[in-house]
N, C-alpha and C. Protein backbone atom coordinates (compact mmCIF):
# COMPACT_ATOMS: atom_id res chain seq x y z
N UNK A 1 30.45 19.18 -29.84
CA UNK A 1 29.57 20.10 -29.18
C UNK A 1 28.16 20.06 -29.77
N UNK A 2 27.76 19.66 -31.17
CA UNK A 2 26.78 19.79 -31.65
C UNK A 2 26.29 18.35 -30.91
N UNK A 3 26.07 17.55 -30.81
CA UNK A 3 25.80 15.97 -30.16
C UNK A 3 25.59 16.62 -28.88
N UNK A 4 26.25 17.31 -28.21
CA UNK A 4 25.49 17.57 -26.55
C UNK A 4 24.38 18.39 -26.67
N UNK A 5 24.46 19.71 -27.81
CA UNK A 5 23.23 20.55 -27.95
C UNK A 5 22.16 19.69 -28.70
N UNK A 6 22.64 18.76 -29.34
CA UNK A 6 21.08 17.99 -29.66
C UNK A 6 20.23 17.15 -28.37
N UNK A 7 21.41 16.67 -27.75
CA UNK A 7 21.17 15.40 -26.86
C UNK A 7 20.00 16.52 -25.51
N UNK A 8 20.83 17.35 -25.68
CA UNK A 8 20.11 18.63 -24.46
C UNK A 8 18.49 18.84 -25.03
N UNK A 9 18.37 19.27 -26.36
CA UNK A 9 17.25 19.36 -26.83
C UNK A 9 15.73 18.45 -26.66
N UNK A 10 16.97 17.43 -27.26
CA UNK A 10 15.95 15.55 -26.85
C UNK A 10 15.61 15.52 -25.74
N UNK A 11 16.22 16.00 -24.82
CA UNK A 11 15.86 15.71 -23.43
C UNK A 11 15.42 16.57 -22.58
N UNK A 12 15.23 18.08 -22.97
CA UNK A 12 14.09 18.83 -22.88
C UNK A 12 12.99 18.94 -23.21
N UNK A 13 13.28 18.10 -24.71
CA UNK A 13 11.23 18.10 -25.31
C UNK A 13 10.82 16.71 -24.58
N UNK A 14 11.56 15.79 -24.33
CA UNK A 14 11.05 14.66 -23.38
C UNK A 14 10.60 14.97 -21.66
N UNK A 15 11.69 15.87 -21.20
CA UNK A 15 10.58 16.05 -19.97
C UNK A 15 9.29 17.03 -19.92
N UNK A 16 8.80 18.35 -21.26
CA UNK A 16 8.19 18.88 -21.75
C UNK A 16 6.87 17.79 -21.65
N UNK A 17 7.17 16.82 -22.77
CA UNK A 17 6.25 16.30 -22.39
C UNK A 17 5.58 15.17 -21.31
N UNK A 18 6.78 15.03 -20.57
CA UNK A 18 6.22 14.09 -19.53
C UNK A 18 5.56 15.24 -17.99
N UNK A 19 5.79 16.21 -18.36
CA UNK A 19 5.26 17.25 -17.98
C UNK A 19 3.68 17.71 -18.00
N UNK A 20 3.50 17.31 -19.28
CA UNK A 20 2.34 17.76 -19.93
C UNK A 20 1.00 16.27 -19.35
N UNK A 21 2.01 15.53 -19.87
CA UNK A 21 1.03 14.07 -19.16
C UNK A 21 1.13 13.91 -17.99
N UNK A 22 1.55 14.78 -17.10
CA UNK A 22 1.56 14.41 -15.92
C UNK A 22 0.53 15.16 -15.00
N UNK A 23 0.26 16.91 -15.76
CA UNK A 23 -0.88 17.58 -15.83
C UNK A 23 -1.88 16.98 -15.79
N UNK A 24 -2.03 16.13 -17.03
CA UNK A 24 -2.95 15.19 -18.11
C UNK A 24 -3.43 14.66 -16.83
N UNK A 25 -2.87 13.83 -16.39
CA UNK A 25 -3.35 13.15 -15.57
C UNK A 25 -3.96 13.42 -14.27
N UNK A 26 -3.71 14.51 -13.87
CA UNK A 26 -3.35 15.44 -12.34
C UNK A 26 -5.22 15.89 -12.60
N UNK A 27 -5.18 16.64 -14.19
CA UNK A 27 -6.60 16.63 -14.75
C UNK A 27 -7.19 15.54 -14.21
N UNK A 28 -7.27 14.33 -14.94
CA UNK A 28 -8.11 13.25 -14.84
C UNK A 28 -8.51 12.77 -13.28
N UNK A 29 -7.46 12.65 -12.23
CA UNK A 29 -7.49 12.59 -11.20
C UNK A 29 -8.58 13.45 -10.50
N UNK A 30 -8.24 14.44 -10.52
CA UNK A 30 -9.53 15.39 -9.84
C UNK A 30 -10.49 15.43 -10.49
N UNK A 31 -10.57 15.33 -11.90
CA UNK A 31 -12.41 14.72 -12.30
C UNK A 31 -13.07 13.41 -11.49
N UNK A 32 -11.98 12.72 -11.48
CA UNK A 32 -12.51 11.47 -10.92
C UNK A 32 -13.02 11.68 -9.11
N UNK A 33 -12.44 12.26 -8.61
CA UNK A 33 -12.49 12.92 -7.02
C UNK A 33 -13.45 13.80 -6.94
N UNK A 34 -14.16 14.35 -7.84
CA UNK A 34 -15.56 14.96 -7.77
C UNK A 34 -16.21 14.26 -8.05
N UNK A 35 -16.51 13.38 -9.56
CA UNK A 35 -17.54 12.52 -9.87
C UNK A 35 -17.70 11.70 -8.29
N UNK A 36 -16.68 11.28 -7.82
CA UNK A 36 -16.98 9.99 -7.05
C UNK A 36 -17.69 10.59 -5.72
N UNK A 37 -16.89 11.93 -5.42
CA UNK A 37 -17.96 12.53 -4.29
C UNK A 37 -18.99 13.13 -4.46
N UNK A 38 -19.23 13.42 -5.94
CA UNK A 38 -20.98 13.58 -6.21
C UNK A 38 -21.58 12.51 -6.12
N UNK A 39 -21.29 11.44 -6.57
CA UNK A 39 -21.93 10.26 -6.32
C UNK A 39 -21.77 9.89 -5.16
N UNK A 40 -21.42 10.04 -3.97
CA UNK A 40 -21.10 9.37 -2.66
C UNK A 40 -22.90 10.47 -1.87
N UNK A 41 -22.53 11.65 -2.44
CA UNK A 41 -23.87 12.54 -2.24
C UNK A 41 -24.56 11.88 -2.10
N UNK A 42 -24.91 11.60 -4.04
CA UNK A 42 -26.23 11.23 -4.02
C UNK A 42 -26.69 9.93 -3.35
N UNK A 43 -25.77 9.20 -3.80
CA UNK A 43 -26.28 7.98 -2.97
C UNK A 43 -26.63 7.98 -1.61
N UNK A 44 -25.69 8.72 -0.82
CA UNK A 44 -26.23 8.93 0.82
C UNK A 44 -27.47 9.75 0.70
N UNK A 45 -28.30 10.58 -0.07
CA UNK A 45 -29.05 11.02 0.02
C UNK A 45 -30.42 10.22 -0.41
N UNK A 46 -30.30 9.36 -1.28
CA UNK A 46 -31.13 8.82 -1.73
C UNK A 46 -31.28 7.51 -0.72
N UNK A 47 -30.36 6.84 0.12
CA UNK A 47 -30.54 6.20 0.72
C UNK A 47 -30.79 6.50 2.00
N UNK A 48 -30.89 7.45 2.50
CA UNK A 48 -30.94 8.31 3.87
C UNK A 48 -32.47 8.03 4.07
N UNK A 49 -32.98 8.70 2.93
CA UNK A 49 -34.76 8.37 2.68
C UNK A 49 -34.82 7.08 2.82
N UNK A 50 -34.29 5.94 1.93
CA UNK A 50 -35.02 4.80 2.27
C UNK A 50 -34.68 4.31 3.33
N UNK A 51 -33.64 4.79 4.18
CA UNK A 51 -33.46 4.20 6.24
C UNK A 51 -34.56 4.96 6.61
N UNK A 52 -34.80 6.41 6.03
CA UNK A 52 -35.86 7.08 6.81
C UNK A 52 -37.34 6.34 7.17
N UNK A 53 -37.47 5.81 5.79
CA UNK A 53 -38.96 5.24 5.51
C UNK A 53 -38.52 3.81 6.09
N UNK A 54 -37.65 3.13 6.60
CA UNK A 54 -37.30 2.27 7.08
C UNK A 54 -37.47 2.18 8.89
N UNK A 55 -37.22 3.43 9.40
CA UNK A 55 -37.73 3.81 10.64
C UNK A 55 -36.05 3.54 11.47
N UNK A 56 -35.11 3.84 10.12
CA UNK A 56 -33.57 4.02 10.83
C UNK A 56 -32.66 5.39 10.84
N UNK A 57 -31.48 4.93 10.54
CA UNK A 57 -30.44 6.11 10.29
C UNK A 57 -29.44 5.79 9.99
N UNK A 58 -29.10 6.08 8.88
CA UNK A 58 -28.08 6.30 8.08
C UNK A 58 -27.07 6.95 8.41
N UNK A 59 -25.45 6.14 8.84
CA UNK A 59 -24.21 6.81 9.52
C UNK A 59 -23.96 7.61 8.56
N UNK A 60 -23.42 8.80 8.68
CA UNK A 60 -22.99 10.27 7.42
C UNK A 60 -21.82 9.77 7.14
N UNK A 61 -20.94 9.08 8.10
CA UNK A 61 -19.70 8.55 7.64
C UNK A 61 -19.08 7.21 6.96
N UNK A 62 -20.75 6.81 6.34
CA UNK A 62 -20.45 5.46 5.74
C UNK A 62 -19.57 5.87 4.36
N UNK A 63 -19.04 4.72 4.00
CA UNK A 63 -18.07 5.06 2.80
C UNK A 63 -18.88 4.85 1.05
N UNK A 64 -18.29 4.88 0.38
CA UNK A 64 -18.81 5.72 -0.69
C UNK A 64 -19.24 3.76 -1.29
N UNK A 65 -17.84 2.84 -1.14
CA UNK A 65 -17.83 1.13 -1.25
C UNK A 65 -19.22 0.70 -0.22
N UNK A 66 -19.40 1.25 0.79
CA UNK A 66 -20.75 0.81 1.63
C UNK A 66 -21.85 0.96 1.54
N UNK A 67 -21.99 2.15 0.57
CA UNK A 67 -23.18 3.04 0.22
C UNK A 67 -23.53 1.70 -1.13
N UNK A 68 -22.43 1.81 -2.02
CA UNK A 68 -23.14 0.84 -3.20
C UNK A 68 -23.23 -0.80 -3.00
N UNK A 69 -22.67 -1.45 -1.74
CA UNK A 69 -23.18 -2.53 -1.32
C UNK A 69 -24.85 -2.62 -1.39
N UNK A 70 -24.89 -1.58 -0.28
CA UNK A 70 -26.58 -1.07 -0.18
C UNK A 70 -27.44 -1.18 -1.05
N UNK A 71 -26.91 -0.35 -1.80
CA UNK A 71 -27.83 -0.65 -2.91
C UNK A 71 -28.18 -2.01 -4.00
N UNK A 72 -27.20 -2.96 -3.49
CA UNK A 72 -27.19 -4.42 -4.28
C UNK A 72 -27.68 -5.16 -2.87
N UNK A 73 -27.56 -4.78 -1.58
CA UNK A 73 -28.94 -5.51 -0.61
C UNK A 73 -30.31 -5.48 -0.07
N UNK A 74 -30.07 -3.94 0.08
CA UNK A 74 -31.59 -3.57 0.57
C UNK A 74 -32.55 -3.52 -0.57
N UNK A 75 -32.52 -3.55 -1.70
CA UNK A 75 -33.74 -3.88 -2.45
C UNK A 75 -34.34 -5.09 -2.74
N UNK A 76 -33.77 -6.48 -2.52
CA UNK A 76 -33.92 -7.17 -1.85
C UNK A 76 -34.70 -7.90 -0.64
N UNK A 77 -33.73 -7.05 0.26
CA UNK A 77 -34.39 -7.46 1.48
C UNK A 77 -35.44 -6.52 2.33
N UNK A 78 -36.80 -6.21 1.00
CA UNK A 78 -37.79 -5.42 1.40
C UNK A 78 -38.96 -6.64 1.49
N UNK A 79 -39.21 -5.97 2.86
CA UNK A 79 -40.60 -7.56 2.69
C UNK A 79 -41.56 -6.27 3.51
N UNK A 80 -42.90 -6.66 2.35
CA UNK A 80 -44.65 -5.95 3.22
C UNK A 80 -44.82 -6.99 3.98
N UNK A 81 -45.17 -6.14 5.47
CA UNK A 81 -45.47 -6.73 6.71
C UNK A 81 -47.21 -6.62 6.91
């Protein structure tokens, strides 16, 4: 009986902590899901202006991967007319 009350123990502080890292992570996850939609912001905002001054428009539903293409082409492909 003592071997099942240990074995019970072991295997309560083991899902305890897979518990805890699973939080851990649940944390990290939603930091990452704000940073990336603050940055999806800014970038649509900062690039909104340069379609503006471009004499375009910027889809609201471009993706966050499309937005930072952008920014590795259109600086680039600025030519004075």
């Amino acid at each position: 009986m003592g071997w099942e009350n240990a074995e019970y123990f072991d295997l309560r502080r083991e899902l305890e902590e897979k518990q805890k890292e699973q939080a851990k992570s649940k944390k990290i996850a939603e930091k990452l899901k704000i940073n990336s939609d603050q940055l999806k912001i800014d970038l649509y905002n900062s690039l909104s202006i340069y379609y503006t001054f471009l004499g375009k428009d910027l889809d609201e539903e471009i993706s966050l991967s499309d937005l930072k293409n952008f920014l590795k082409i259109y600086p680039r492909q600025i030519q004075i007319q």
